[in-house]
PDB file of N, CA and C in Angstrom:
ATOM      1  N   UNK A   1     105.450 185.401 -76.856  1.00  0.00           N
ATOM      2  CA  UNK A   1     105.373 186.226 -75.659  1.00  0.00           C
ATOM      3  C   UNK A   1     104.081 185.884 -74.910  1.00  0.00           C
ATOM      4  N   UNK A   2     104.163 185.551 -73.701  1.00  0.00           N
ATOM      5  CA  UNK A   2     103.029 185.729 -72.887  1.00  0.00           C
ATOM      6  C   UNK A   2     102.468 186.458 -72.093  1.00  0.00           C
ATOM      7  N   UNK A   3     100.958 186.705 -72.057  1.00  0.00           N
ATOM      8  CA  UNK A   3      99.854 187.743 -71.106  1.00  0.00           C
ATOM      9  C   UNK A   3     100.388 187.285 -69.903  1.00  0.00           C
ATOM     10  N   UNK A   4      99.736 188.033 -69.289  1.00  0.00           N
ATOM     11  CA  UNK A   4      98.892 188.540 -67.880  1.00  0.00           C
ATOM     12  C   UNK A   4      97.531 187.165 -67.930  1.00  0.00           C
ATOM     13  N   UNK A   5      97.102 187.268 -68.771  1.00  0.00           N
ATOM     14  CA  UNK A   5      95.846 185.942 -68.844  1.00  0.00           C
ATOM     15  C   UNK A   5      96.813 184.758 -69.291  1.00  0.00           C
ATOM     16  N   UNK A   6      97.624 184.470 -70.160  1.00  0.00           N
ATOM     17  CA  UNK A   6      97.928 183.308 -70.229  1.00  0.00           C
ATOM     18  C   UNK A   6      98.697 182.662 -68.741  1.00  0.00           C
ATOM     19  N   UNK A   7      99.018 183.473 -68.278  1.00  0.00           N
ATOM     20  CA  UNK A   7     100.316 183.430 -67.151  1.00  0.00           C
ATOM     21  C   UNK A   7      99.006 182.605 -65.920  1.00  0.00           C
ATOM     22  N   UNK A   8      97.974 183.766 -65.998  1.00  0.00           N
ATOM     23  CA  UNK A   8      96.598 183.334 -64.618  1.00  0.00           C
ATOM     24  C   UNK A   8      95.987 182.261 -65.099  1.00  0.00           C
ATOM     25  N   UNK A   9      95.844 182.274 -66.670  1.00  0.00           N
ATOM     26  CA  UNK A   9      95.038 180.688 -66.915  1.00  0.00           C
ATOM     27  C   UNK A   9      96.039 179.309 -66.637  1.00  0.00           C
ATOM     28  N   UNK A  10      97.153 179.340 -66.296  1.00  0.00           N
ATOM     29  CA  UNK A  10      97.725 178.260 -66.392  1.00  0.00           C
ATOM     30  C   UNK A  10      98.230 178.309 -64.578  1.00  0.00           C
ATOM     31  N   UNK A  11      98.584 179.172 -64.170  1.00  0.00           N
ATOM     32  CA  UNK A  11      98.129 179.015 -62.443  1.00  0.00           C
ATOM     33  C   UNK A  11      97.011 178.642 -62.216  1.00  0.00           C
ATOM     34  N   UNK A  12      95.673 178.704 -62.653  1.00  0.00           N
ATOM     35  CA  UNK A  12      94.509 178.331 -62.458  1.00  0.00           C
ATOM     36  C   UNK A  12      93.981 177.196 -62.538  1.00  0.00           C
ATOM     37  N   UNK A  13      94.725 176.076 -63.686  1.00  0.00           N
ATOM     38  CA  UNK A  13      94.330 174.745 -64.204  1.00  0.00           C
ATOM     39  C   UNK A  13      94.043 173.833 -62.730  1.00  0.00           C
ATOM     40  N   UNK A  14      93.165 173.005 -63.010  1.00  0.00           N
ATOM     41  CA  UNK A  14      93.001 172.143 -62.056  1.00  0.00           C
ATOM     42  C   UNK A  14      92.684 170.955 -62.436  1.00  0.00           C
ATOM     43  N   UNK A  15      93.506 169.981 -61.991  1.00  0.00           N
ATOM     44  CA  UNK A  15      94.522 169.826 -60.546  1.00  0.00           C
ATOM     45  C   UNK A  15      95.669 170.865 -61.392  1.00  0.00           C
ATOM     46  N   UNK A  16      96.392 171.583 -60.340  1.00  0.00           N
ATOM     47  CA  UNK A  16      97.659 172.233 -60.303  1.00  0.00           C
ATOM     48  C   UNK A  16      98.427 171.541 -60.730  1.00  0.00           C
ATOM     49  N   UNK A  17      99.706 171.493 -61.650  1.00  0.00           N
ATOM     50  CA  UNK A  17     100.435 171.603 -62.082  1.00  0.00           C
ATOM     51  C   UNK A  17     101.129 172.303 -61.587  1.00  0.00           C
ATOM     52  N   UNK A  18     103.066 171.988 -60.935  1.00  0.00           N
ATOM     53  CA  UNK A  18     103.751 172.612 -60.180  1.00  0.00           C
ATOM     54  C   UNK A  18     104.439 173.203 -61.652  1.00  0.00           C
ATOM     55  N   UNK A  19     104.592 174.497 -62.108  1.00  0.00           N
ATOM     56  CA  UNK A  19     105.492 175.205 -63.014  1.00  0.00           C
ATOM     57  C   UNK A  19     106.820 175.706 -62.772  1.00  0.00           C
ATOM     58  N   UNK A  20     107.512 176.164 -63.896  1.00  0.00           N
ATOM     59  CA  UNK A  20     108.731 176.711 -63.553  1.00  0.00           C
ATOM     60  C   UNK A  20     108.656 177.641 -64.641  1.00  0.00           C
ATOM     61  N   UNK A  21     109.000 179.131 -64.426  1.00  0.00           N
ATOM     62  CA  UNK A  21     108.995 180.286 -65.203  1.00  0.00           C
ATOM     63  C   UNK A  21     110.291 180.381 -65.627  1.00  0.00           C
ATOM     64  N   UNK A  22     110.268 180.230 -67.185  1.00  0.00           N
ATOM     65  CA  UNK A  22     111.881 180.923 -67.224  1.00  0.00           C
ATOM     66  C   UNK A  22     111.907 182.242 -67.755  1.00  0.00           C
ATOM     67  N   UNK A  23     112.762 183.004 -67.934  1.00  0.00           N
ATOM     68  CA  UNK A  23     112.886 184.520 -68.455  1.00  0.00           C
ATOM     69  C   UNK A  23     113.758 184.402 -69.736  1.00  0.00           C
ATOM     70  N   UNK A  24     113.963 185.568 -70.214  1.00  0.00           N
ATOM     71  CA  UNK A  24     115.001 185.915 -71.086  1.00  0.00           C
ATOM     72  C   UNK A  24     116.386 186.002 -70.831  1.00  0.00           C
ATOM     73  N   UNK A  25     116.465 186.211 -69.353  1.00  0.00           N
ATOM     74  CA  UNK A  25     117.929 186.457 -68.755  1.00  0.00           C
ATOM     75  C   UNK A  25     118.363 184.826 -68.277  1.00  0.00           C
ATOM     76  N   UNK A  26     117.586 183.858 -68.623  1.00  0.00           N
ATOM     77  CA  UNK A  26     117.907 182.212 -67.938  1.00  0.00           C
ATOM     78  C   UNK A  26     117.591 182.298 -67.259  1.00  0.00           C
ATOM     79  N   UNK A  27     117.254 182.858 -66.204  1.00  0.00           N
ATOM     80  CA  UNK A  27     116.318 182.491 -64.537  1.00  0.00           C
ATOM     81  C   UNK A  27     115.363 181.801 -64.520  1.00  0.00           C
ATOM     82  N   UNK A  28     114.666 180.806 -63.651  1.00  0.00           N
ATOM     83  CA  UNK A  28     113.583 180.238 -63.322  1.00  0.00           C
ATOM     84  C   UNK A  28     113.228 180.350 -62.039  1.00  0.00           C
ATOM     85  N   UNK A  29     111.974 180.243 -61.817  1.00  0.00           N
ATOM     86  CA  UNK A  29     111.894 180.543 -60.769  1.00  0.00           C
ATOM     87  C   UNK A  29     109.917 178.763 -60.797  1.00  0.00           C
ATOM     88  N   UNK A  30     110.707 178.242 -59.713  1.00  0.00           N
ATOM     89  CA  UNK A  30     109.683 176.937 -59.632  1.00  0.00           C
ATOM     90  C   UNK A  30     108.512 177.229 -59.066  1.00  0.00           C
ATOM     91  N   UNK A  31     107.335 177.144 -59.555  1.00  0.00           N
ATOM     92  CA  UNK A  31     106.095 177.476 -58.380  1.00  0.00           C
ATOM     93  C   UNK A  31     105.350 175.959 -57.911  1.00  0.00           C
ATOM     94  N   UNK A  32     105.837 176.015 -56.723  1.00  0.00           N
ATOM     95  CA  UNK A  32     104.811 174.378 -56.386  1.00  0.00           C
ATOM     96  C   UNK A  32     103.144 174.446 -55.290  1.00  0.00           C
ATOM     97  N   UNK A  33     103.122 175.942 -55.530  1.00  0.00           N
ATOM     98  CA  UNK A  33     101.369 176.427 -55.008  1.00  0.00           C
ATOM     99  C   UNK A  33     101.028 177.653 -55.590  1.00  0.00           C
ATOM    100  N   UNK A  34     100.414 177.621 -56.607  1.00  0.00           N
ATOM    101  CA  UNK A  34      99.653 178.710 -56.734  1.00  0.00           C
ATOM    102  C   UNK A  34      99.395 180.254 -56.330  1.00  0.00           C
ATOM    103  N   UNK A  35      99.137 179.866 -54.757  1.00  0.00           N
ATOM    104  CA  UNK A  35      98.660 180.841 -53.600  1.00  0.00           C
ATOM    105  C   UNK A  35     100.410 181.805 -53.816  1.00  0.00           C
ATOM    106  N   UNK A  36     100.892 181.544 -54.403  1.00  0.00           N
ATOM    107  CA  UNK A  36     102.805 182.055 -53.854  1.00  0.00           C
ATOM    108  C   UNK A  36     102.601 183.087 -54.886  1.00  0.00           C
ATOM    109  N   UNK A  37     101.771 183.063 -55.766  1.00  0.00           N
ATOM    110  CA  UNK A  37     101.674 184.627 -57.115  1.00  0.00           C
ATOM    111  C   UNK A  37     100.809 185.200 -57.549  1.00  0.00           C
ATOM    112  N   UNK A  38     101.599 186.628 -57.768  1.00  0.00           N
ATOM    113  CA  UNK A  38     100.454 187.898 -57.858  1.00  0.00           C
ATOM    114  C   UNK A  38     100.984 187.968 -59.403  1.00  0.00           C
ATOM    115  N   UNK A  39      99.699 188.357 -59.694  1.00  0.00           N
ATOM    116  CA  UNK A  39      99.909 188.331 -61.350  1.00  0.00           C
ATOM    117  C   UNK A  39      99.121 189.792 -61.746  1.00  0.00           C
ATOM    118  N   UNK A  40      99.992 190.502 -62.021  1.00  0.00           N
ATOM    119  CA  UNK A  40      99.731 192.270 -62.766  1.00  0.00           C
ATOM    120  C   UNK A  40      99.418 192.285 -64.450  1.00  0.00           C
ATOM    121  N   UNK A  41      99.149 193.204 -64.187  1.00  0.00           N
ATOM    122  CA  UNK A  41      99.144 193.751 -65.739  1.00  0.00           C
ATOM    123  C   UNK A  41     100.685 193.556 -66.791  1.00  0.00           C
ATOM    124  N   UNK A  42     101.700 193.686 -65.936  1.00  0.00           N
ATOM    125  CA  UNK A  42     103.027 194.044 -66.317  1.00  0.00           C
ATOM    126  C   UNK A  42     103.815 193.507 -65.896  1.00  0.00           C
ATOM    127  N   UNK A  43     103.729 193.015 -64.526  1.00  0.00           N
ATOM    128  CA  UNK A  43     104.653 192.018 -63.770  1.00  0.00           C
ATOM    129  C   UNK A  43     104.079 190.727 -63.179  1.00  0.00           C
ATOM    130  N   UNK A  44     104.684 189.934 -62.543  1.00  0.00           N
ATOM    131  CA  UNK A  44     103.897 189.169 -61.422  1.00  0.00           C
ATOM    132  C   UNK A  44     105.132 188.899 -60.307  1.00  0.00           C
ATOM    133  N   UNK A  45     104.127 188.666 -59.411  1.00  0.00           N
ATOM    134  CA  UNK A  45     105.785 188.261 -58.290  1.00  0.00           C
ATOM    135  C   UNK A  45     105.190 186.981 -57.564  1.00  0.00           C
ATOM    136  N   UNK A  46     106.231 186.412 -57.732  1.00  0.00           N
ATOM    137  CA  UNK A  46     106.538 185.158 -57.129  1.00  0.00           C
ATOM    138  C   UNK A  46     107.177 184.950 -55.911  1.00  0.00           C
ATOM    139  N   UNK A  47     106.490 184.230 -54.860  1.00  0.00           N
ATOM    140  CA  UNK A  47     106.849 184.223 -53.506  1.00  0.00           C
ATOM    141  C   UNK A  47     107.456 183.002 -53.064  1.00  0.00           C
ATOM    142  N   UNK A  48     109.047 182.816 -52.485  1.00  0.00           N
ATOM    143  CA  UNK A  48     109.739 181.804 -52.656  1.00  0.00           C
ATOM    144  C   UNK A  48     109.477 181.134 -51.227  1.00  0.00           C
ATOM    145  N   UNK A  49     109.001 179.993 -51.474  1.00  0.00           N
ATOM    146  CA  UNK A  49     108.385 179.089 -50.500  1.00  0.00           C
ATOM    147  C   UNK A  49     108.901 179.202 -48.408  1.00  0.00           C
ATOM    148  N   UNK A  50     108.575 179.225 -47.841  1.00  0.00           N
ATOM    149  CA  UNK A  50     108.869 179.042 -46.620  1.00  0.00           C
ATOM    150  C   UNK A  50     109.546 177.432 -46.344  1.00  0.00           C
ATOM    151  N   UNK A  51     110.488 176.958 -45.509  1.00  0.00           N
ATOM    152  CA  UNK A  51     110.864 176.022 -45.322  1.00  0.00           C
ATOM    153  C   UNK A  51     109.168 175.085 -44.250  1.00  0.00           C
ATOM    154  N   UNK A  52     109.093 176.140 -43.527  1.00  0.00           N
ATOM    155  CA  UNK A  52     107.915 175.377 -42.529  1.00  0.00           C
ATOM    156  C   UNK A  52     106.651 174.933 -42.729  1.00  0.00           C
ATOM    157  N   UNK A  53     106.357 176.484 -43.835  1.00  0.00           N
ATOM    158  CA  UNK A  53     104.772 176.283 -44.397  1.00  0.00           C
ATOM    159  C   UNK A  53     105.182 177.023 -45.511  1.00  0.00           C
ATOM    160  N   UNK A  54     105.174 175.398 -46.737  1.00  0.00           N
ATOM    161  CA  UNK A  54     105.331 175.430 -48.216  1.00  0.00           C
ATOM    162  C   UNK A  54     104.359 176.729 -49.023  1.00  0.00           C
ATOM    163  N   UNK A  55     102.994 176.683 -48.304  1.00  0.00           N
ATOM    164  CA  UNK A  55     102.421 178.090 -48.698  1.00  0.00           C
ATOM    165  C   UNK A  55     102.668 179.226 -48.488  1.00  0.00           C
ATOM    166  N   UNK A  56     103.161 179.363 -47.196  1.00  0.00           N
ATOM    167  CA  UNK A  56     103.708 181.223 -47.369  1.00  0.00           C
ATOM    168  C   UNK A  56     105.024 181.426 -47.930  1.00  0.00           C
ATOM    169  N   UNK A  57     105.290 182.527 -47.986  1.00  0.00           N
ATOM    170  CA  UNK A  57     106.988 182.707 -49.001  1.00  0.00           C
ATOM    171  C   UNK A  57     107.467 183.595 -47.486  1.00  0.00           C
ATOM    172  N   UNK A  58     109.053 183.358 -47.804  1.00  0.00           N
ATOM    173  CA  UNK A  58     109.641 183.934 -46.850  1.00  0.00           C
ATOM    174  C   UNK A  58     110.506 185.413 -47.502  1.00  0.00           C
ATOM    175  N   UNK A  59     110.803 185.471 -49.116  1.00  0.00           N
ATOM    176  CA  UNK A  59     111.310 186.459 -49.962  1.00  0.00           C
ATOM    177  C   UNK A  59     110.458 186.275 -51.188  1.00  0.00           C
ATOM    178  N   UNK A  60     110.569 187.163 -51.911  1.00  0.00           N
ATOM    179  CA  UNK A  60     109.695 187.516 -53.025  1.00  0.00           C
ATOM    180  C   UNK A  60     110.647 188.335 -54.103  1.00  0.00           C
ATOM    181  N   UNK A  61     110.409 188.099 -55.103  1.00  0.00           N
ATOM    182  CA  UNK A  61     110.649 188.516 -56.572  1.00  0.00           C
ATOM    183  C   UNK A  61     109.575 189.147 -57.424  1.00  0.00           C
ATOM    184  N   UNK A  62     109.916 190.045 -58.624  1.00  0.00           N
ATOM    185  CA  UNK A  62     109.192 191.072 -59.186  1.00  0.00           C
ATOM    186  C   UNK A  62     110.097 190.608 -60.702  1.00  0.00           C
ATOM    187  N   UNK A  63     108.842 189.773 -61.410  1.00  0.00           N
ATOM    188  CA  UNK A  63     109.458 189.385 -63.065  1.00  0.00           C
ATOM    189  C   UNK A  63     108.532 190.043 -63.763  1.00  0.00           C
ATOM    190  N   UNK A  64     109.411 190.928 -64.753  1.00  0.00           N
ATOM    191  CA  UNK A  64     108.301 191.652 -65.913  1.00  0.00           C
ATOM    192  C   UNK A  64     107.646 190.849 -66.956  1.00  0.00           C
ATOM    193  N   UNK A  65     106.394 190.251 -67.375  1.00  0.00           N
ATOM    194  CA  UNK A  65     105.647 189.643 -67.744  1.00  0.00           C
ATOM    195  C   UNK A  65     106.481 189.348 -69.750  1.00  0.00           C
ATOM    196  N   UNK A  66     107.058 190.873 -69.673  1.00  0.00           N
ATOM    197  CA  UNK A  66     107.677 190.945 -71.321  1.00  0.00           C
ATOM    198  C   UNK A  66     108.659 189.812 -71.279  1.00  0.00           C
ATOM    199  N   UNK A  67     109.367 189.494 -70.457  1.00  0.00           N
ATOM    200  CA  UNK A  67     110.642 189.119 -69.856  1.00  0.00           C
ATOM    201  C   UNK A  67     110.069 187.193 -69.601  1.00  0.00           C
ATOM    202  N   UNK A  68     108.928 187.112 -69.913  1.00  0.00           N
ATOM    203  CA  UNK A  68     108.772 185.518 -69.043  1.00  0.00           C
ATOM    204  C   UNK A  68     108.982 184.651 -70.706  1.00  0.00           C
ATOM    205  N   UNK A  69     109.747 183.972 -71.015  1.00  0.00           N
ATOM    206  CA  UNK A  69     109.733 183.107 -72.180  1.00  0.00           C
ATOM    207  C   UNK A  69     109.370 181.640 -72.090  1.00  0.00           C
ATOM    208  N   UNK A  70     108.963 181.076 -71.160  1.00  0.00           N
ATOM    209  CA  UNK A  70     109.149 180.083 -70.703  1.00  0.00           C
ATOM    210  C   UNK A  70     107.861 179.328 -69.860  1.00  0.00           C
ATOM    211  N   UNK A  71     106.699 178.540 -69.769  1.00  0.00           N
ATOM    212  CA  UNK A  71     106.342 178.075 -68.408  1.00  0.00           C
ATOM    213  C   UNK A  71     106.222 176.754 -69.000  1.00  0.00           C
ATOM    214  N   UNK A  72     107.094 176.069 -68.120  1.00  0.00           N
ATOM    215  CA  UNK A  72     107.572 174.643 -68.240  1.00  0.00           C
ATOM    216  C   UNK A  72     107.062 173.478 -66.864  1.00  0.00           C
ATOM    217  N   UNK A  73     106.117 172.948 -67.346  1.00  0.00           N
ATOM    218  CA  UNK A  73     105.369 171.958 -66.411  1.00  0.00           C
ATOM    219  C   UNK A  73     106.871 171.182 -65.503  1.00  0.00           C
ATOM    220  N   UNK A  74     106.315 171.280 -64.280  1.00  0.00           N
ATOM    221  CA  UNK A  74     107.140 170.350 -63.344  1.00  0.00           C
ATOM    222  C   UNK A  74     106.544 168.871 -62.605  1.00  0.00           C
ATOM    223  N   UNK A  75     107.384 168.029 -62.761  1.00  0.00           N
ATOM    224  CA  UNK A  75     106.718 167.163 -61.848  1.00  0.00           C
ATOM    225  C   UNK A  75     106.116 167.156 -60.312  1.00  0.00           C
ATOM    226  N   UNK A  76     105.141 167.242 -60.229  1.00  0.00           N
ATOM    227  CA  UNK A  76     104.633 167.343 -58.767  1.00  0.00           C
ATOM    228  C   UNK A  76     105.828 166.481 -57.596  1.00  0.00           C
ATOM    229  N   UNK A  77     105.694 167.854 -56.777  1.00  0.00           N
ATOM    230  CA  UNK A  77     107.065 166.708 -55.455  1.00  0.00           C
ATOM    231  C   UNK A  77     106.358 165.406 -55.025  1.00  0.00           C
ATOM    232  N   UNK A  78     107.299 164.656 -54.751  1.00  0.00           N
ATOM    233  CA  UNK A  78     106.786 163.403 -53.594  1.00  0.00           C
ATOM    234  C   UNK A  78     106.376 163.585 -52.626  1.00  0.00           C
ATOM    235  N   UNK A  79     105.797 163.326 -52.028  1.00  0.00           N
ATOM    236  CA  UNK A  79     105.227 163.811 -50.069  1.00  0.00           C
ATOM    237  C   UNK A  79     105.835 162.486 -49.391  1.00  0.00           C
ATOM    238  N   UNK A  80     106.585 163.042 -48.488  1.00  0.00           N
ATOM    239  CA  UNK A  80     107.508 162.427 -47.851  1.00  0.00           C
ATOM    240  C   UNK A  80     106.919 161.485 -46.938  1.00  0.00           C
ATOM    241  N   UNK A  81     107.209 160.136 -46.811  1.00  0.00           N
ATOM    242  CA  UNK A  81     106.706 158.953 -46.497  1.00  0.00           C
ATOM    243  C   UNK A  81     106.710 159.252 -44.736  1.00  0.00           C
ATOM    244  N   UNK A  82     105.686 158.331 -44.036  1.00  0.00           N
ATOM    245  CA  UNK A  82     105.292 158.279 -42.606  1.00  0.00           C
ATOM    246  C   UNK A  82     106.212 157.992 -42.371  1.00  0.00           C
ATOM    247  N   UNK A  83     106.859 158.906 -40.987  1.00  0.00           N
ATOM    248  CA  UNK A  83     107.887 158.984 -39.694  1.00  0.00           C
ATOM    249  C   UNK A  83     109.004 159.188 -40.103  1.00  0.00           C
ATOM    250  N   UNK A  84     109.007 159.583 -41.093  1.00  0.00           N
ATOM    251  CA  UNK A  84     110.590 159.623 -41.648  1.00  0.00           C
ATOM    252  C   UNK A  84     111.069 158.959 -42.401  1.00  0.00           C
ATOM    253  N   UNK A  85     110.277 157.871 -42.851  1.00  0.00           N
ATOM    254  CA  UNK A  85     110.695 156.612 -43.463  1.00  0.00           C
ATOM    255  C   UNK A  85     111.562 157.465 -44.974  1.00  0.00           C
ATOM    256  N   UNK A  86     112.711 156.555 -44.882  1.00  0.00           N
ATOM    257  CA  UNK A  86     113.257 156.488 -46.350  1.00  0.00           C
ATOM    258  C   UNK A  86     113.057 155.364 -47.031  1.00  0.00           C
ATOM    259  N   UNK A  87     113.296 155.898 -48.729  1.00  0.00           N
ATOM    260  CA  UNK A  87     113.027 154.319 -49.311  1.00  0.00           C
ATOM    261  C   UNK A  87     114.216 153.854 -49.110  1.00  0.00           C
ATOM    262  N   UNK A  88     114.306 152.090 -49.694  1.00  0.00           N
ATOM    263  CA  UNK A  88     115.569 151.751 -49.445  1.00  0.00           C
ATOM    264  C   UNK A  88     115.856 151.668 -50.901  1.00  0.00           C
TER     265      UNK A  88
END
């Protein structure tokens, strides 16, 4: 089972590490900034990214901390190549 501190020490690592929370019920929920979660005593909520600006969230979720079984390192995204370019 994990804290309230284990949950903030591993949002905290630096360089960031993009995570993915899973629960007891199978849900995950991916965090690829930091800035997107509030971390409680009991819960934390996770703020699901904006399409425009990856840092603000446009909806938000409320996971009970008892409930998190899971934080599973993600690969950092790609940053999408100049002008549009695709690879070939």
């Amino acid at each position: 089972m994990f804290t309230s501190d284990d949950i903030q020490a591993r949002l905290q690592r630096r360089p960031f590490v993009p995570v993915r929370v899973v629960t007891s019920s199978g849900q995950m929920f991916d965090i690829f900034h930091p800035d997107l979660v509030m971390i409680g005593r009991r819960d934390i909520t996770i703020g699901m990214a904006s399409v425009e600006n990856p840092r603000q969230y446009e909806r938000q979720t409320h996971v009970a901390i008892m409930h998190v079984t899971a934080l599973e390192d993600l690969p950092a995204p790609t940053p999408p190549r100049g002008n549009g370019e695709q690879e070939s």
